[in-house]
Protein backbone atom coordinates (compact mmCIF):
# COMPACT_ATOMS: atom_id res chain seq x y z
CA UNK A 1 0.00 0.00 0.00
CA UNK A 2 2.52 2.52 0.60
CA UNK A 3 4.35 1.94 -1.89
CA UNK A 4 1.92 1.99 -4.40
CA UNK A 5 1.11 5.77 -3.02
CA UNK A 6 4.52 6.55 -3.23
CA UNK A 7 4.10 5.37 -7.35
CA UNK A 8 0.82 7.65 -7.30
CA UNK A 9 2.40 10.45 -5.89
CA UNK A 10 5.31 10.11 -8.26
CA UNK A 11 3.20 9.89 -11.61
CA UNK A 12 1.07 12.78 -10.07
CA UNK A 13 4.53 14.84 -10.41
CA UNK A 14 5.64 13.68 -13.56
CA UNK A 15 1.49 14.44 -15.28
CA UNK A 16 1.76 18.02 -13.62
CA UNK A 17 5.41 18.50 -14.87
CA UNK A 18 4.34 17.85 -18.45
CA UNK A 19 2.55 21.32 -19.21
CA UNK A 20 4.81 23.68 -17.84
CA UNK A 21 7.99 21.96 -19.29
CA UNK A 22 6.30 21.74 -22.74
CA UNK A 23 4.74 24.84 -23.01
CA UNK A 24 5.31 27.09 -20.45
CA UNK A 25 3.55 30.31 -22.13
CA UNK A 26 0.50 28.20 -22.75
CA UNK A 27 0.90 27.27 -19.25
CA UNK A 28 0.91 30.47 -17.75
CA UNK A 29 -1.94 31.40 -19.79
CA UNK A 30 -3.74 29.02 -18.42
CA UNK A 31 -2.42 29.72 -15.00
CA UNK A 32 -4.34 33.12 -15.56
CA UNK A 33 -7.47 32.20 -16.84
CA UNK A 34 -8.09 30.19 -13.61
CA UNK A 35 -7.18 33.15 -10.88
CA UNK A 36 -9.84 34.64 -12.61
CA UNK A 37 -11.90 32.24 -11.86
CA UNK A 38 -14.52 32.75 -8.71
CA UNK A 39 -13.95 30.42 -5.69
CA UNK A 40 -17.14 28.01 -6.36
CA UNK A 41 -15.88 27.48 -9.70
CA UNK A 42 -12.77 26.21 -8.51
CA UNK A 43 -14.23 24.10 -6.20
CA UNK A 44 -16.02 22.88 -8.93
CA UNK A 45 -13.56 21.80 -10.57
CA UNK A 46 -11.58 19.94 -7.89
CA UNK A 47 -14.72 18.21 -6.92
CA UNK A 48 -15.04 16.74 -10.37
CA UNK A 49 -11.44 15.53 -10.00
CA UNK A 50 -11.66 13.76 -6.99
CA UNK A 51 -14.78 12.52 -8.12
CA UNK A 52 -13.44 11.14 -12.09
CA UNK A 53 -10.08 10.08 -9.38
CA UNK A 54 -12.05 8.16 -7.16
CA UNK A 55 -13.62 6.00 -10.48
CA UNK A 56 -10.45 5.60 -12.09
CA UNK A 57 -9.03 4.30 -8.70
CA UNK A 58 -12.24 1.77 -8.22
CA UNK A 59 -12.30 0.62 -11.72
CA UNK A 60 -8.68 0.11 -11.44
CA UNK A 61 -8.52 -1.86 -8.08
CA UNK A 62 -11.01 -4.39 -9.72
């Protein structure tokens, strides 16, 4: 188990790396257009990711 979070933390890294190492003007744009974003929005958002996380992780562990 904690290894396998220790894997999951490390791909985490490497997936957010990807943008701002590829194209970090695009990045920054983007960067941008989400501080001007309103906090419910945001949250939003991150609930959606946990939410498409949490079925990726359950249809995985099958």
């Amino acid at each position: 188990m904690g290894e396998a979070f220790v894997l999951a933390c490390g791909l985490v890294l490497v997936i957010e790396g990807l943008m701002p190492f590829v194209s970090p003007a695009r990045w920054r744009q983007v960067f941008e257009q989400v501080l001007r974003l309103s906090d419910g929005q945001i949250r939003f958002v991150g609930l959606c990711s946990v939410a498409i996380g949490l079925v990726v992780v359950l249809l995985a562990g099958d």
